[in-house]
Protein backbone atom coordinates (compact mmCIF):
# COMPACT_ATOMS: atom_id res chain seq x y z
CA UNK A 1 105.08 121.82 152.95
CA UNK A 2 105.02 121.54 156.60
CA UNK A 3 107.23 118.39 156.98
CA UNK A 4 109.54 120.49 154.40
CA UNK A 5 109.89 122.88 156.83
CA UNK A 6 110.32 120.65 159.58
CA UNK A 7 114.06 121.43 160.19
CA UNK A 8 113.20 125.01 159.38
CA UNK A 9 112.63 127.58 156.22
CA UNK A 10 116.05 128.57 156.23
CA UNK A 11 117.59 125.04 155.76
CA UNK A 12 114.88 123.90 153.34
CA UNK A 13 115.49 126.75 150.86
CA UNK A 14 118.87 126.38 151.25
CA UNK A 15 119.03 122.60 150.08
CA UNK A 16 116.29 122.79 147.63
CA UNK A 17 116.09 126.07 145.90
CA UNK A 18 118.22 125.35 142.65
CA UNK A 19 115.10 123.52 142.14
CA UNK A 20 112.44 124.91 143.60
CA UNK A 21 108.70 125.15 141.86
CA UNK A 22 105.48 126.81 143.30
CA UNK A 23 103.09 123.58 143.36
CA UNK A 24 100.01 126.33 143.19
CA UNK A 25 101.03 127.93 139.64
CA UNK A 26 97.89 127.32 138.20
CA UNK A 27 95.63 129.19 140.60
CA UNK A 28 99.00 132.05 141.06
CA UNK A 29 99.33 132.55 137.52
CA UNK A 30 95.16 133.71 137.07
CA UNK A 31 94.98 135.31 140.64
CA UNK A 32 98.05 138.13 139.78
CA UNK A 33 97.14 138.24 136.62
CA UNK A 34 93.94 139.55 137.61
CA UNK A 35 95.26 141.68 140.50
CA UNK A 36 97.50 143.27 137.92
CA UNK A 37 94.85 144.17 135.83
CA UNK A 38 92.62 145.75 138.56
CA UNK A 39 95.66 147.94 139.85
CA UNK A 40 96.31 149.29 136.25
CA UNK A 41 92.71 150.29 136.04
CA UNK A 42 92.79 152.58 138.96
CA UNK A 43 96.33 153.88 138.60
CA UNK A 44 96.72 156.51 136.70
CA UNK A 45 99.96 157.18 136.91
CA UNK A 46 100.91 153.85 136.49
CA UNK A 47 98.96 153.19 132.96
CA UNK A 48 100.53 156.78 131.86
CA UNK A 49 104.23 157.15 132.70
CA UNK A 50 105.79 153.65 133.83
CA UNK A 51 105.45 150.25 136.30
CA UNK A 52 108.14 149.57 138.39
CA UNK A 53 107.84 146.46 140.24
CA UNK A 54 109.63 144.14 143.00
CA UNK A 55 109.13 140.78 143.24
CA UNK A 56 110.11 139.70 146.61
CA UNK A 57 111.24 136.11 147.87
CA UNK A 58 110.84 135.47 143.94
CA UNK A 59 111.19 131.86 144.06
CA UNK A 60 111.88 130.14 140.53
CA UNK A 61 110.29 133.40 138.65
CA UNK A 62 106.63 132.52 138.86
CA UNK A 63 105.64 135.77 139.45
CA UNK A 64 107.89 137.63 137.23
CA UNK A 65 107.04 135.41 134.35
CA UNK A 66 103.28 135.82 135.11
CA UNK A 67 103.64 139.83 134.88
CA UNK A 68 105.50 139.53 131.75
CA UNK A 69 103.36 136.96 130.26
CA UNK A 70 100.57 139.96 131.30
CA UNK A 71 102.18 142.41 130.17
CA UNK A 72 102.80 140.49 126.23
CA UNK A 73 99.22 139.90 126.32
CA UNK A 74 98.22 143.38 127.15
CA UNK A 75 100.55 144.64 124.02
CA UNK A 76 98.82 142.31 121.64
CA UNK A 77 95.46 142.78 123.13
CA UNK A 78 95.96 146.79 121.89
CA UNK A 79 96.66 145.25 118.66
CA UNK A 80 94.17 142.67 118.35
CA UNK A 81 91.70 143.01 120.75
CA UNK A 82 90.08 140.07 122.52
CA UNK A 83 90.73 138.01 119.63
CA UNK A 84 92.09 135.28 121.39
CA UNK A 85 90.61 132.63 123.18
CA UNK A 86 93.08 132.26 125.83
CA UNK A 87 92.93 136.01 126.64
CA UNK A 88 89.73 135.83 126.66
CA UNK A 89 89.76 133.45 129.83
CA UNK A 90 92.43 135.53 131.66
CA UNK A 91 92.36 138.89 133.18
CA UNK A 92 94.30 141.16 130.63
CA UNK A 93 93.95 144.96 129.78
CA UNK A 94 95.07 146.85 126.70
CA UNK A 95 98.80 148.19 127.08
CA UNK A 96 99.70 150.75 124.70
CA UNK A 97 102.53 149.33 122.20
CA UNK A 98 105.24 151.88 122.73
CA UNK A 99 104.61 151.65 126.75
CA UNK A 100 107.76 151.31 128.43
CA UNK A 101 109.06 147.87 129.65
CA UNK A 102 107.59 147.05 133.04
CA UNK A 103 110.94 146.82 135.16
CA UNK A 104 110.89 143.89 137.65
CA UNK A 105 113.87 144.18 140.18
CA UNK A 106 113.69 140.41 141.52
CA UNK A 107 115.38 139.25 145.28
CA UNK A 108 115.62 135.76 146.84
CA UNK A 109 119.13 134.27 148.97
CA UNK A 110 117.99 130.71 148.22
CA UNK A 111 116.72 130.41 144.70
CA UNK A 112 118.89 132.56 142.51
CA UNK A 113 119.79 129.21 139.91
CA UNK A 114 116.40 128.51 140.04
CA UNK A 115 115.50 131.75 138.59
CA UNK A 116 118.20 132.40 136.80
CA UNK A 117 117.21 129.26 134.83
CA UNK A 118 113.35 130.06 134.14
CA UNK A 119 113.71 133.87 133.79
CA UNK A 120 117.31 134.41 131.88
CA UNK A 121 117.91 137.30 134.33
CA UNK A 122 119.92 136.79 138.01
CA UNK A 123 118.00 138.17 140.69
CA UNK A 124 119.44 140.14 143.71
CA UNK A 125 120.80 137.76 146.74
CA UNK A 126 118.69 139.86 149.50
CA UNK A 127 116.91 138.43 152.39
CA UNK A 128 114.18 139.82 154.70
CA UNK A 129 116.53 141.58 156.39
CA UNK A 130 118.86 142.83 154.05
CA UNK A 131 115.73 144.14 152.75
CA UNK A 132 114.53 145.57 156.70
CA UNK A 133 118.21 147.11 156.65
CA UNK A 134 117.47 149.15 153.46
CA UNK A 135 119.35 147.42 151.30
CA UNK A 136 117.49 147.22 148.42
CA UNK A 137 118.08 149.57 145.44
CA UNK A 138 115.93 152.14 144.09
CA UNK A 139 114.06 151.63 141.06
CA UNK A 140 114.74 153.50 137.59
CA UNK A 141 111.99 155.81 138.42
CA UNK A 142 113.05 159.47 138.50
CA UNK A 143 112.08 159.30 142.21
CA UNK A 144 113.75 155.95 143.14
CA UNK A 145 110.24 154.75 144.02
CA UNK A 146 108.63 151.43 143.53
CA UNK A 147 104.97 151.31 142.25
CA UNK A 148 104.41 147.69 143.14
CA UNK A 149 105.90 144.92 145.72
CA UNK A 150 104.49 141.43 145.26
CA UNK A 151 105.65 139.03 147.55
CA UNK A 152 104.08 135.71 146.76
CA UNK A 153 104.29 132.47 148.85
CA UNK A 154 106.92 133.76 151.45
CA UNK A 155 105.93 136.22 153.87
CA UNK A 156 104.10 134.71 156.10
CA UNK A 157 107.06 132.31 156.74
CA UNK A 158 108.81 135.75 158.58
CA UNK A 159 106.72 134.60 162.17
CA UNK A 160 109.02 137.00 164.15
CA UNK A 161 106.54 140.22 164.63
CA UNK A 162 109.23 142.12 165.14
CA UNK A 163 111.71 140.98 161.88
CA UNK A 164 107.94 141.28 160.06
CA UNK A 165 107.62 144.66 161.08
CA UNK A 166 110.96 145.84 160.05
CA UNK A 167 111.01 144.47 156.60
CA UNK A 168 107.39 145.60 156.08
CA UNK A 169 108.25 149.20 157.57
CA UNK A 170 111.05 149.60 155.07
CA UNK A 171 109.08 148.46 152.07
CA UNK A 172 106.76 151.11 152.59
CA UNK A 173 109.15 153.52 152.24
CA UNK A 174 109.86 152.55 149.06
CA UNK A 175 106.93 151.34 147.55
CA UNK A 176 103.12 152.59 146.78
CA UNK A 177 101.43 149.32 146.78
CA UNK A 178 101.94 145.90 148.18
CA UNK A 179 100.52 142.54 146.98
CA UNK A 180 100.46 139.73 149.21
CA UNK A 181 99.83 136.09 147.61
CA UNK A 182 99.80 133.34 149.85
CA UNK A 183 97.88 130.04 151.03
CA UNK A 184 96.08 131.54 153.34
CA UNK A 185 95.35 135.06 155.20
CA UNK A 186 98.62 135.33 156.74
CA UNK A 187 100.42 137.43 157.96
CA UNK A 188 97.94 140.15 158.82
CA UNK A 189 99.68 143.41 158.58
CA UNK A 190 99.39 146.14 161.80
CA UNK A 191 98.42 149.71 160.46
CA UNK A 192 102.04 150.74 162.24
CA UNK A 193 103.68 148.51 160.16
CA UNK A 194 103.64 151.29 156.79
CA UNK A 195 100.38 149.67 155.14
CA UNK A 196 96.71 150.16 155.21
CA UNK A 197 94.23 147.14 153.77
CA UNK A 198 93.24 147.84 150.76
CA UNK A 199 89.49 146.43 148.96
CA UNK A 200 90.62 145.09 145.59
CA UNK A 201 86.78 144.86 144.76
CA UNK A 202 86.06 148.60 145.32
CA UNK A 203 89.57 149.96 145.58
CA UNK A 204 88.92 152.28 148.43
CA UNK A 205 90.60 151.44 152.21
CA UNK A 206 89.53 149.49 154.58
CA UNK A 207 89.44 149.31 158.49
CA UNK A 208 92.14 146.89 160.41
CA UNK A 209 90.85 143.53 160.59
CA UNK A 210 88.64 143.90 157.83
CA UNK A 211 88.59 141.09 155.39
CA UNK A 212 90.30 141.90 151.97
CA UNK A 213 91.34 138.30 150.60
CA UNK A 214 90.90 137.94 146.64
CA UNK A 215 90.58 134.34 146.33
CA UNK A 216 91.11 132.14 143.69
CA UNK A 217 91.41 127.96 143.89
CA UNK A 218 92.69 128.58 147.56
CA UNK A 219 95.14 130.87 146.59
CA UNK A 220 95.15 134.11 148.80
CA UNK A 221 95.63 138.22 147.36
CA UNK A 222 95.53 141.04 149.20
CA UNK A 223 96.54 144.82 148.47
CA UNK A 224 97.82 147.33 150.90
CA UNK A 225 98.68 151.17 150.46
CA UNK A 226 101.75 152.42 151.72
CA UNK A 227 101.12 155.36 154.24
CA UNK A 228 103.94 157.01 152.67
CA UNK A 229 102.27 158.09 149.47
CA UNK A 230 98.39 158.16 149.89
């Protein structure tokens, strides 16, 4: 990917994002999967009202078809249990059958045919900044609020501190949570920035510079908490 981005991320999305694919799916698709499943355990508001989630820099859908391949799976796991084999290797929970739709309110500038094609849905043309700006729209929830933001694969390419700070200083105004999937353990996010670090294995905070990655097959996650709404 580096010699993609040789000319820089702007102009390599730009010529390549009606076709765009995530070359770590594999390793993405089990890694939210299972952070899903250990935020709905220790959400309670979450598992009992609704989930509203963002899926930022979205890419060709990967994540938004991962959370609502999750989200089938959970249905049919309240029906049938662990009867299936392929559940039974992934990291499902049991989602009540009458549980609201999860809404996913999807943003990229480059890859909008891309996901348009794999999803069925458009997603909104917003950038970092549009999103830094305030831009972005509230969700359906009676208080506008977002429960999750997953940004997968995409913000550690924002290397301007400053342009990092702003769109990560907006999201938590909107948003409880935020999920970070990446290659590696960039960005690291400043406690001024809106989020503290979050330890997916015991869900309680952690201290800046603390190590929080969830790892699988080289694929990074880590949670934060917006300050906003401890």
């Amino acid at each position: 990917m580096r010699a993609n981005y040789a000319q820089g991320v702007d102009v390599y999305y730009q010529k390549s994002g009606s076709t765009y694919r995530n070359l770590h799916f594999y390793a993405l698709r089990l890694l939210t999967m299972d952070c899903l499943s250990r935020f709905w355990d220790h959400n309670d508001k979450t598992r009992s009202s609704e989930f509203h989630i963002i899926d930022l820099a979205c890419g060709s859908g990967e994540i938004t078809q991962v959370v609502r391949e999750w989200e089938l799976l959970g249905k049919k796991k309240s029906v049938e249990g662990d009867s299936s084999r392929a559940r039974k290797k992934l990291s499902i929970r049991s989602i009540p059958l009458g549980y609201p739709p999860i809404e996913i309110v999807a943003t990229d500038p480059y890859t909008g045919e891309a996901y348009e094609q794999n999803v069925g849905v458009p997603c909104l043309n917003l950038n970092f900044q549009d999103v830094a700006d305030g831009k972005f729209p509230p969700s359906k929830a009676v208080d506008g609020i977002y429960d999750l933001v997953i940004c997968s694969f995409a913000l550690h390419l924002l290397t301007d501190p400053s342009k990092l700070f702003a769109t990560c200083y907006a999201l938590a105004t909107q948003c409880r949570w935020l999920l970070i999937v990446s290659p590696h353990k960039q960005p690291i996010l400043k406690p001024e920035w809106g989020w503290i670090p979050w330890n997916i294995e015991t869900w309680l905070p952690l201290d800046y510079g603390d190590n929080h990655d969830h790892v699988i097959e080289r694929v990074h996650g880590r949670f934060f908490q917006s300050i906003n709404f401890q």
